[in-house]
C-alpha atoms as a PDB file:
ATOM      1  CA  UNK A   1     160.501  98.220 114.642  1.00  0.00           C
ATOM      2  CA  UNK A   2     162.679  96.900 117.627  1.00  0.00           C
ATOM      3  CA  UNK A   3     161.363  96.014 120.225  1.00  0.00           C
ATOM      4  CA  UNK A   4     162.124  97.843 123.822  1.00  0.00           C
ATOM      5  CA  UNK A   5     162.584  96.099 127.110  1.00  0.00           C
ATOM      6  CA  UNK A   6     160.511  97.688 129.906  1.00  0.00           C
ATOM      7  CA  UNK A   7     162.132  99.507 132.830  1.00  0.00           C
ATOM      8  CA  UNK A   8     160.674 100.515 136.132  1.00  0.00           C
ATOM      9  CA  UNK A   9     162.054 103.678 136.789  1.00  0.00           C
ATOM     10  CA  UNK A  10     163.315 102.807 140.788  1.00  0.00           C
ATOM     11  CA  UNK A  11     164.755  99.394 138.650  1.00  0.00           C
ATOM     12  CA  UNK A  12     168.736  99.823 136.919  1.00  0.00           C
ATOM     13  CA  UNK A  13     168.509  97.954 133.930  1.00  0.00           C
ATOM     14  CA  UNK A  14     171.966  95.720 133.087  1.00  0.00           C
ATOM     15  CA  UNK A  15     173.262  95.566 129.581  1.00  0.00           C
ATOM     16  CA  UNK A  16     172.056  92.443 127.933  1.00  0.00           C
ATOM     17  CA  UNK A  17     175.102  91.389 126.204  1.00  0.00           C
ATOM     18  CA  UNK A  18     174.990  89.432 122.927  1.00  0.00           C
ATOM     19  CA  UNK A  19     178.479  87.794 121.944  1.00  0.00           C
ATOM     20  CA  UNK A  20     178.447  86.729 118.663  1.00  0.00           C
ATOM     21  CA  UNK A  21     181.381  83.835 118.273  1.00  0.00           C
ATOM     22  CA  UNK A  22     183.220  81.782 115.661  1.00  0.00           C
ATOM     23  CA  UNK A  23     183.747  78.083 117.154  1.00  0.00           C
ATOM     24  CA  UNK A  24     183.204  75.992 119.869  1.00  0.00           C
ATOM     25  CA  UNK A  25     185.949  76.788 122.104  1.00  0.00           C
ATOM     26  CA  UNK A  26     184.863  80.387 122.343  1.00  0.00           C
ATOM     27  CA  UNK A  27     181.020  79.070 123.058  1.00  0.00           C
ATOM     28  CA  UNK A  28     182.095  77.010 125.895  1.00  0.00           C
ATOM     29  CA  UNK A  29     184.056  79.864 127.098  1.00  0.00           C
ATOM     30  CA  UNK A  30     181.265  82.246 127.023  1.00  0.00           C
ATOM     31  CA  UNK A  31     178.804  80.123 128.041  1.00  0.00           C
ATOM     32  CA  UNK A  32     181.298  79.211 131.248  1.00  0.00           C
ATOM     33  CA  UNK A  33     181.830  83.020 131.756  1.00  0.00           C
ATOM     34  CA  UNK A  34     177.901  83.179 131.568  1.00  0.00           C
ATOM     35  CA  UNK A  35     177.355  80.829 134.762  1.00  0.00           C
ATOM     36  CA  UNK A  36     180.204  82.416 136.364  1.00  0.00           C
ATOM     37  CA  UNK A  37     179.074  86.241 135.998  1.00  0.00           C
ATOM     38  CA  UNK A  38     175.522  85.288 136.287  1.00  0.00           C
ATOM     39  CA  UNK A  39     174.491  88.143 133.057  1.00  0.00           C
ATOM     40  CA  UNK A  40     172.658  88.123 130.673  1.00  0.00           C
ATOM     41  CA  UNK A  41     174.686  86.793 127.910  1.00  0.00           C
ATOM     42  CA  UNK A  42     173.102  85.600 125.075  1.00  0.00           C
ATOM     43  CA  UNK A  43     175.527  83.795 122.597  1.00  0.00           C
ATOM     44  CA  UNK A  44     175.237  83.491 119.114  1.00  0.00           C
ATOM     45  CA  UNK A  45     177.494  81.016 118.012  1.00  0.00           C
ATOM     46  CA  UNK A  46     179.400  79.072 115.165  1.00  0.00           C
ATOM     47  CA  UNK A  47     179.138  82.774 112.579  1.00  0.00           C
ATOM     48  CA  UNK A  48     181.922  82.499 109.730  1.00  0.00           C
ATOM     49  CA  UNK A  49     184.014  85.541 110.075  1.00  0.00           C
ATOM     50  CA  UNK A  50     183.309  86.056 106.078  1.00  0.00           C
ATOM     51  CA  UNK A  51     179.752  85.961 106.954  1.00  0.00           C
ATOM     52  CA  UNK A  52     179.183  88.433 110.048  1.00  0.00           C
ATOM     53  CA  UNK A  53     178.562  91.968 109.052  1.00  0.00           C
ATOM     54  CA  UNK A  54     175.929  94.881 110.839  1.00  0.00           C
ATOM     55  CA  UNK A  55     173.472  93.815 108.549  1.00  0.00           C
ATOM     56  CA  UNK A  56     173.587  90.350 109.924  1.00  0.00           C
ATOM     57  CA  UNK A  57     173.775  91.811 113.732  1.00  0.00           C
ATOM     58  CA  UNK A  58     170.841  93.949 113.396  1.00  0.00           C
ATOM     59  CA  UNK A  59     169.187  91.231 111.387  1.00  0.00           C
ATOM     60  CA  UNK A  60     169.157  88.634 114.004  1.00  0.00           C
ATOM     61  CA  UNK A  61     168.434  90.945 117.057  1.00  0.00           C
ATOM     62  CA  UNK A  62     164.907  91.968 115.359  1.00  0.00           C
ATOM     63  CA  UNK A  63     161.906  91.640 116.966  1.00  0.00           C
ATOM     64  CA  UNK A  64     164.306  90.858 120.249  1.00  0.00           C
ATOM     65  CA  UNK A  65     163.995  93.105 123.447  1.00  0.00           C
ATOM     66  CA  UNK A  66     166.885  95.366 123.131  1.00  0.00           C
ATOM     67  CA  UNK A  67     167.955  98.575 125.412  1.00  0.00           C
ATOM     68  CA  UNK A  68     170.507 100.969 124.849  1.00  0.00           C
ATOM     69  CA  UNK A  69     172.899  99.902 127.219  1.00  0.00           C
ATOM     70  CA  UNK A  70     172.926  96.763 125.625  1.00  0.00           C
ATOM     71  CA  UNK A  71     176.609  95.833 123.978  1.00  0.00           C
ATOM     72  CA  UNK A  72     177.938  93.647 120.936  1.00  0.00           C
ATOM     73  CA  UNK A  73     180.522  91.650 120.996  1.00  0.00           C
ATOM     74  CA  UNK A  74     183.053  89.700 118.481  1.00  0.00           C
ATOM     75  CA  UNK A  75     184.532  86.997 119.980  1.00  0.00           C
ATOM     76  CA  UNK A  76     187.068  85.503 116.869  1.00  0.00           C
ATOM     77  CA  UNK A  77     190.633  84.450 116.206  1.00  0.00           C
ATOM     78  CA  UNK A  78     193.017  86.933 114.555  1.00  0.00           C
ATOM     79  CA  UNK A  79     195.323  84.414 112.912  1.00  0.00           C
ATOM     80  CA  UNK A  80     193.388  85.453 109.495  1.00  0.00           C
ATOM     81  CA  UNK A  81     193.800  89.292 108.391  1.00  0.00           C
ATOM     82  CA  UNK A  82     191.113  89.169 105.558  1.00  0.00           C
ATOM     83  CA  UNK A  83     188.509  88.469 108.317  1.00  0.00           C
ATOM     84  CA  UNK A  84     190.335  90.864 110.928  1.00  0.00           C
ATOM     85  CA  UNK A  85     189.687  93.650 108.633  1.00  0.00           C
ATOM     86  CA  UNK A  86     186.095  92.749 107.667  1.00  0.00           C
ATOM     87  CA  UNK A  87     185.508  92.151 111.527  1.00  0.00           C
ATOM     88  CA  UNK A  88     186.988  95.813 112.501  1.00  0.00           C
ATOM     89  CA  UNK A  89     184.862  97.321 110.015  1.00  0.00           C
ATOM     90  CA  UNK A  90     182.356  96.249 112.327  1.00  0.00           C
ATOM     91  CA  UNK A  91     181.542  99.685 114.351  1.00  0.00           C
ATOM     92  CA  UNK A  92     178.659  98.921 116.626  1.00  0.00           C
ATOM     93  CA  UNK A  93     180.474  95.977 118.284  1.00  0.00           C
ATOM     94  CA  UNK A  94     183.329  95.487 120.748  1.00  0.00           C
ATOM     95  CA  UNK A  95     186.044  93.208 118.818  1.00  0.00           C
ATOM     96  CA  UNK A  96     187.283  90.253 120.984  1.00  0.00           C
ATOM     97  CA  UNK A  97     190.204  89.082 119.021  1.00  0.00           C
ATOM     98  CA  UNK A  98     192.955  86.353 120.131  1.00  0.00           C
ATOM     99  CA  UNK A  99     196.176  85.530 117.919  1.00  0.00           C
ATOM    100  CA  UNK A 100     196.039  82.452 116.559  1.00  0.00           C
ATOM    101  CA  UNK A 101     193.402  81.274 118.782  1.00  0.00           C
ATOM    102  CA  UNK A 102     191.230  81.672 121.740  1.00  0.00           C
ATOM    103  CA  UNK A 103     193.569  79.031 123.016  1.00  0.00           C
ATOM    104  CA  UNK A 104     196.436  81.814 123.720  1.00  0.00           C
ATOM    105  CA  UNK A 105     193.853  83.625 125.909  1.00  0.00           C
ATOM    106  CA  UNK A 106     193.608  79.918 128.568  1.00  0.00           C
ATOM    107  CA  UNK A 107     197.192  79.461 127.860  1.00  0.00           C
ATOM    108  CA  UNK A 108     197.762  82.692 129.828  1.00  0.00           C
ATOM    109  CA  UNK A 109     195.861  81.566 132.594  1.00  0.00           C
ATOM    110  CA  UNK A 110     199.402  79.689 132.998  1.00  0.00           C
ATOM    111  CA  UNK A 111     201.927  81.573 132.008  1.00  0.00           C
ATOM    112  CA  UNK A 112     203.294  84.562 130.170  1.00  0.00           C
ATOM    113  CA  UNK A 113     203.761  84.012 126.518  1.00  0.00           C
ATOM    114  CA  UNK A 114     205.547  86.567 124.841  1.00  0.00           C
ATOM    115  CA  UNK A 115     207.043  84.895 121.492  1.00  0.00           C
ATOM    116  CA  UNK A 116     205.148  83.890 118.470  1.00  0.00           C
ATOM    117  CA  UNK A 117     203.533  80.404 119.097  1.00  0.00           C
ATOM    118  CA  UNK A 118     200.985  78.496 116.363  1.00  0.00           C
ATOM    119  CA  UNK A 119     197.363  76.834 117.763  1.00  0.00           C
ATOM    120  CA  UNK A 120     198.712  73.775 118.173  1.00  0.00           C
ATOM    121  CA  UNK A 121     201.267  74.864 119.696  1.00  0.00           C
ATOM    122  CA  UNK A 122     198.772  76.667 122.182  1.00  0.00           C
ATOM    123  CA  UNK A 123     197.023  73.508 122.592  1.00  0.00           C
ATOM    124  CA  UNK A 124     199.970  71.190 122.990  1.00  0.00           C
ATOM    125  CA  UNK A 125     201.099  72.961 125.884  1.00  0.00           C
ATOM    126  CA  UNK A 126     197.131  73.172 127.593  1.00  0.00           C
ATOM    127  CA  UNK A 127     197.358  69.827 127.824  1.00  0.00           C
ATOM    128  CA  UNK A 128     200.756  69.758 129.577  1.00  0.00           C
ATOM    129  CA  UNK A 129     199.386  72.078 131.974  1.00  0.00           C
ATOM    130  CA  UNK A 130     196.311  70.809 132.540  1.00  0.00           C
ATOM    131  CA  UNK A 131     196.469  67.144 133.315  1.00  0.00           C
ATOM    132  CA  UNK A 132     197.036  65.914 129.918  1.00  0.00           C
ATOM    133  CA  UNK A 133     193.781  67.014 128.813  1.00  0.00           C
ATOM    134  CA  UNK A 134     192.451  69.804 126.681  1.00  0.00           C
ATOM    135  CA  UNK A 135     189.811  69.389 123.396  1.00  0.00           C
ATOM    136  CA  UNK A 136     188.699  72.156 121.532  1.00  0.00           C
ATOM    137  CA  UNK A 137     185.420  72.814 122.841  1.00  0.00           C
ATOM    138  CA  UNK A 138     185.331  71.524 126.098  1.00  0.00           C
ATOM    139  CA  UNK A 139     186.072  73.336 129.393  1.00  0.00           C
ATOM    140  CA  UNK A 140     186.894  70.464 132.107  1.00  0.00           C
ATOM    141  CA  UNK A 141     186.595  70.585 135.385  1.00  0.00           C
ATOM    142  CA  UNK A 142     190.536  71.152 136.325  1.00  0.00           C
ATOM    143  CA  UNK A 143     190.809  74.013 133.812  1.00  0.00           C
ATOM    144  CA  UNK A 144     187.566  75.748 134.665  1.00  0.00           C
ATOM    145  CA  UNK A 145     189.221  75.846 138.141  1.00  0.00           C
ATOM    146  CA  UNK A 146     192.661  77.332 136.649  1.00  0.00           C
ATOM    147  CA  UNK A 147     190.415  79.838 134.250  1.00  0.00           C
ATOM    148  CA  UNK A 148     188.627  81.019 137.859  1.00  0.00           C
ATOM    149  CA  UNK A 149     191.660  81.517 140.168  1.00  0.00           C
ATOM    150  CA  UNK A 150     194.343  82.981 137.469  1.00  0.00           C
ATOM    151  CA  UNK A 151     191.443  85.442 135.673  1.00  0.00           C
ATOM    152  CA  UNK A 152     193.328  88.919 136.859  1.00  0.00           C
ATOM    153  CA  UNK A 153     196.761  87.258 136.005  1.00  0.00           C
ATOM    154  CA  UNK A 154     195.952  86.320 132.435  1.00  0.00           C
ATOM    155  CA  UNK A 155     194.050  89.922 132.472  1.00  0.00           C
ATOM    156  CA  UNK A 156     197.176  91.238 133.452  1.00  0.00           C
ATOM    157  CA  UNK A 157     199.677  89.357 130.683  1.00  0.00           C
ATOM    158  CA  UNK A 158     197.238  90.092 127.830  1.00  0.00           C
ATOM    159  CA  UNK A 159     197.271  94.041 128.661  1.00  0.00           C
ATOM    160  CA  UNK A 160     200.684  93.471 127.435  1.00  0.00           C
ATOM    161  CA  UNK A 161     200.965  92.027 124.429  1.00  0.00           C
ATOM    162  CA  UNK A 162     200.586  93.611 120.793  1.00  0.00           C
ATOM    163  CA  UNK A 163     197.086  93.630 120.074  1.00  0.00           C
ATOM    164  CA  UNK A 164     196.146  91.416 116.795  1.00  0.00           C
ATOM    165  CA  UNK A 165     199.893  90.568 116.772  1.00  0.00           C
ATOM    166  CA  UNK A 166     200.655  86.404 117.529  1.00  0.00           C
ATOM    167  CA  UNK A 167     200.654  86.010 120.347  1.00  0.00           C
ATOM    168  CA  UNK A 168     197.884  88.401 121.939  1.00  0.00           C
ATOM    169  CA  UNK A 169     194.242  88.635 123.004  1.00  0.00           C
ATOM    170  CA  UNK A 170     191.861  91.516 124.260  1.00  0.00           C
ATOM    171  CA  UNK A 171     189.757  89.237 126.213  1.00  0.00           C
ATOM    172  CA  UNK A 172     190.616  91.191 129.164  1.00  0.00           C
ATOM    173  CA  UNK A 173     188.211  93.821 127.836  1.00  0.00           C
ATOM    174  CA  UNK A 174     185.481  91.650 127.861  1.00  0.00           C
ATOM    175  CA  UNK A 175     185.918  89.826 131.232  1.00  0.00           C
ATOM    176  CA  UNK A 176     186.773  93.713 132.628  1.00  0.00           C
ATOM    177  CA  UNK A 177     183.161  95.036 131.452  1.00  0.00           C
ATOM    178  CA  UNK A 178     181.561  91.537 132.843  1.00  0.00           C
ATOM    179  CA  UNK A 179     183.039  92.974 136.581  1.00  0.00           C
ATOM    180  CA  UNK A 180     181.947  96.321 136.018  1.00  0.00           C
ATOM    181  CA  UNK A 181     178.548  95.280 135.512  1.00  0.00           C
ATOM    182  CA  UNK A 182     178.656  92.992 138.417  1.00  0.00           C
ATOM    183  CA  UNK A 183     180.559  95.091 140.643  1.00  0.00           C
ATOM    184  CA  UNK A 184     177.577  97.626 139.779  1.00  0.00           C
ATOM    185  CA  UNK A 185     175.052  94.864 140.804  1.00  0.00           C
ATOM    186  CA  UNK A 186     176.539  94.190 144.311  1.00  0.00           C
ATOM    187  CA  UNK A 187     176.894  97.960 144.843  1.00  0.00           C
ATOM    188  CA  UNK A 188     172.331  98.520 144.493  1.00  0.00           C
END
Protein backbone atom coordinates (compact mmCIF):
# COMPACT_ATOMS: atom_id res chain seq x y z
CA UNK A 1 0.00 0.00 0.00
CA UNK A 2 1.66 3.49 -0.70
CA UNK A 3 2.08 5.48 1.56
CA UNK A 4 0.31 9.19 1.60
CA UNK A 5 1.96 12.38 2.67
CA UNK A 6 -0.21 14.40 5.09
CA UNK A 7 -1.73 17.75 4.13
CA UNK A 8 -3.21 20.42 6.29
CA UNK A 9 -5.99 21.60 4.49
CA UNK A 10 -5.03 25.76 4.85
CA UNK A 11 -1.28 24.10 3.65
CA UNK A 12 -0.66 23.79 -0.66
CA UNK A 13 1.24 20.83 -0.97
CA UNK A 14 4.27 21.09 -3.87
CA UNK A 15 4.89 18.20 -6.16
CA UNK A 16 7.71 16.14 -4.85
CA UNK A 17 9.54 15.47 -7.94
CA UNK A 18 11.57 12.27 -8.44
CA UNK A 19 14.04 12.43 -11.56
CA UNK A 20 15.22 9.29 -12.34
CA UNK A 21 18.74 9.78 -14.46
CA UNK A 22 21.30 7.85 -16.50
CA UNK A 23 24.94 9.31 -15.60
CA UNK A 24 26.71 11.62 -13.72
CA UNK A 25 26.48 14.66 -15.69
CA UNK A 26 22.72 14.65 -15.49
CA UNK A 27 23.05 14.02 -11.42
CA UNK A 28 25.17 16.99 -10.99
CA UNK A 29 22.81 18.86 -13.07
CA UNK A 30 19.84 17.96 -11.12
CA UNK A 31 21.27 18.04 -8.03
CA UNK A 32 22.59 21.85 -9.04
CA UNK A 33 19.00 22.63 -10.28
CA UNK A 34 17.92 21.18 -6.78
CA UNK A 35 19.92 23.93 -4.68
CA UNK A 36 18.98 26.43 -7.14
CA UNK A 37 15.01 25.85 -7.15
CA UNK A 38 15.08 24.92 -3.58
CA UNK A 39 12.22 21.63 -4.37
CA UNK A 40 11.92 18.78 -3.47
CA UNK A 41 13.82 16.79 -5.90
CA UNK A 42 14.74 13.55 -5.09
CA UNK A 43 17.18 11.95 -7.68
CA UNK A 44 17.58 8.55 -8.48
CA UNK A 45 20.57 8.17 -10.31
CA UNK A 46 23.04 6.04 -12.51
CA UNK A 47 19.51 3.64 -14.01
CA UNK A 48 20.58 1.85 -17.41
CA UNK A 49 18.11 2.96 -19.94
CA UNK A 50 17.63 -1.02 -20.73
CA UNK A 51 16.84 -1.36 -17.17
CA UNK A 52 14.15 1.45 -16.23
CA UNK A 53 10.63 0.43 -16.84
CA UNK A 54 7.09 1.35 -14.55
CA UNK A 55 7.65 -1.65 -12.79
CA UNK A 56 10.97 -0.43 -11.61
CA UNK A 57 9.42 3.27 -10.90
CA UNK A 58 6.66 2.07 -8.84
CA UNK A 59 9.00 -0.46 -7.33
CA UNK A 60 11.39 1.91 -5.82
CA UNK A 61 8.83 4.63 -4.72
CA UNK A 62 7.08 1.91 -2.29
CA UNK A 63 6.61 2.43 1.05
CA UNK A 64 7.78 6.29 0.12
CA UNK A 65 5.37 9.29 0.90
CA UNK A 66 3.88 10.01 -2.39
CA UNK A 67 0.91 12.62 -3.39
CA UNK A 68 -0.78 13.01 -6.48
CA UNK A 69 0.71 15.99 -7.64
CA UNK A 70 3.84 14.39 -7.43
CA UNK A 71 5.70 14.01 -11.11
CA UNK A 72 8.28 11.50 -12.80
CA UNK A 73 10.83 12.34 -14.66
CA UNK A 74 13.44 10.73 -17.33
CA UNK A 75 16.34 12.54 -17.54
CA UNK A 76 18.55 10.38 -20.51
CA UNK A 77 20.45 10.89 -23.74
CA UNK A 78 18.68 10.19 -27.05
CA UNK A 79 21.75 9.31 -29.09
CA UNK A 80 20.45 5.48 -28.68
CA UNK A 81 16.87 4.71 -30.34
CA UNK A 82 16.49 1.15 -28.78
CA UNK A 83 16.42 2.88 -25.33
CA UNK A 84 14.40 6.02 -26.73
CA UNK A 85 11.66 3.73 -27.55
CA UNK A 86 11.72 1.62 -24.36
CA UNK A 87 11.98 5.05 -22.42
CA UNK A 88 8.73 6.58 -24.34
CA UNK A 89 6.88 3.58 -23.57
CA UNK A 90 7.22 4.91 -20.27
CA UNK A 91 3.59 6.67 -19.69
CA UNK A 92 3.54 7.85 -16.13
CA UNK A 93 6.75 9.91 -16.54
CA UNK A 94 7.78 13.15 -18.23
CA UNK A 95 10.73 12.14 -20.79
CA UNK A 96 13.79 14.49 -20.51
CA UNK A 97 15.72 13.56 -23.54
CA UNK A 98 18.96 15.42 -25.04
CA UNK A 99 20.63 14.35 -28.51
CA UNK A 100 23.65 12.92 -28.09
CA UNK A 101 24.06 14.12 -24.67
CA UNK A 102 23.02 16.21 -21.81
CA UNK A 103 26.07 18.09 -22.90
CA UNK A 104 24.02 19.79 -25.96
CA UNK A 105 21.55 21.07 -23.32
CA UNK A 106 24.96 23.38 -21.34
CA UNK A 107 26.29 23.87 -24.74
CA UNK A 108 23.19 26.02 -25.40
CA UNK A 109 23.70 27.97 -22.49
CA UNK A 110 26.34 29.45 -25.14
CA UNK A 111 25.16 29.41 -28.22
CA UNK A 112 22.68 28.22 -30.79
CA UNK A 113 23.50 24.91 -32.28
CA UNK A 114 21.52 24.00 -35.07
CA UNK A 115 23.66 21.27 -37.13
CA UNK A 116 24.33 17.76 -36.14
CA UNK A 117 27.30 17.71 -33.62
CA UNK A 118 28.68 14.23 -31.72
CA UNK A 119 29.36 14.30 -27.56
CA UNK A 120 32.63 15.03 -27.92
CA UNK A 121 32.11 17.34 -30.02
CA UNK A 122 29.64 18.93 -27.36
CA UNK A 123 32.27 18.64 -24.87
CA UNK A 124 35.20 19.90 -26.88
CA UNK A 125 33.62 23.07 -27.40
CA UNK A 126 32.39 23.39 -23.26
CA UNK A 127 35.67 23.57 -22.59
CA UNK A 128 36.47 26.33 -25.11
CA UNK A 129 33.77 28.22 -23.63
CA UNK A 130 34.25 27.71 -20.33
CA UNK A 131 37.80 28.37 -19.34
CA UNK A 132 39.29 25.31 -20.67
CA UNK A 133 37.51 23.23 -18.32
CA UNK A 134 34.59 20.88 -18.47
CA UNK A 135 34.52 16.90 -17.03
CA UNK A 136 31.66 14.87 -17.28
CA UNK A 137 30.18 15.05 -14.02
CA UNK A 138 31.25 18.05 -12.56
CA UNK A 139 29.51 21.47 -12.60
CA UNK A 140 32.37 24.20 -11.78
CA UNK A 141 32.02 27.20 -10.47
CA UNK A 142 32.36 29.40 -13.90
CA UNK A 143 29.77 27.22 -15.65
CA UNK A 144 27.28 27.02 -12.83
CA UNK A 145 27.41 30.84 -13.23
CA UNK A 146 26.86 30.61 -17.22
CA UNK A 147 24.00 27.70 -16.55
CA UNK A 148 22.26 30.56 -14.02
CA UNK A 149 22.39 33.75 -16.16
CA UNK A 150 21.73 32.13 -19.85
CA UNK A 151 18.74 29.56 -18.37
CA UNK A 152 15.76 31.42 -20.54
CA UNK A 153 18.23 31.68 -23.56
CA UNK A 154 19.12 28.01 -23.76
CA UNK A 155 15.17 27.55 -22.87
CA UNK A 156 14.59 29.54 -25.73
CA UNK A 157 17.14 27.68 -28.47
CA UNK A 158 15.99 24.21 -27.34
CA UNK A 159 12.12 25.14 -28.05
CA UNK A 160 13.54 25.08 -31.43
CA UNK A 161 15.16 22.29 -32.32
CA UNK A 162 13.70 18.79 -33.54
CA UNK A 163 12.89 16.96 -30.58
CA UNK A 164 14.97 13.48 -30.26
CA UNK A 165 16.68 14.66 -33.49
CA UNK A 166 20.87 15.48 -32.94
CA UNK A 167 21.12 18.13 -31.93
CA UNK A 168 18.06 18.81 -29.45
CA UNK A 169 16.92 18.63 -25.83
CA UNK A 170 13.50 19.13 -23.93
CA UNK A 171 15.11 20.21 -20.82
CA UNK A 172 13.28 23.34 -21.12
CA UNK A 173 10.22 21.39 -19.98
CA UNK A 174 11.68 20.44 -16.96
CA UNK A 175 13.39 23.71 -15.82
CA UNK A 176 9.76 25.44 -17.08
CA UNK A 177 7.67 23.19 -14.48
CA UNK A 178 10.62 23.86 -11.72
CA UNK A 179 9.40 27.92 -12.20
CA UNK A 180 5.92 27.15 -12.19
CA UNK A 181 6.14 25.52 -9.00
CA UNK A 182 8.25 28.22 -7.60
CA UNK A 183 6.56 31.02 -9.12
CA UNK A 184 3.43 29.31 -7.28
CA UNK A 185 5.46 29.36 -3.97
CA UNK A 186 6.30 33.13 -4.03
CA UNK A 187 2.70 33.88 -5.09
CA UNK A 188 1.09 32.07 -1.16
Amino acid sequence: MKSRRQVSKRKKINPHFWVFCEGETEEAYIRFLRSEYRLPLEIIPKIAGCDISSRYIISYKKGKPTHKKDKDFLVYDADVPEVLDKLKKIASTILVASNPAIEIWFLLHFKNQTAYITADECIRQLKNRNKNYYKKGILNVSLVSKLKERRAEACKRSKELDLYNNPSTNMHIFIEELEKVKNEQQNL
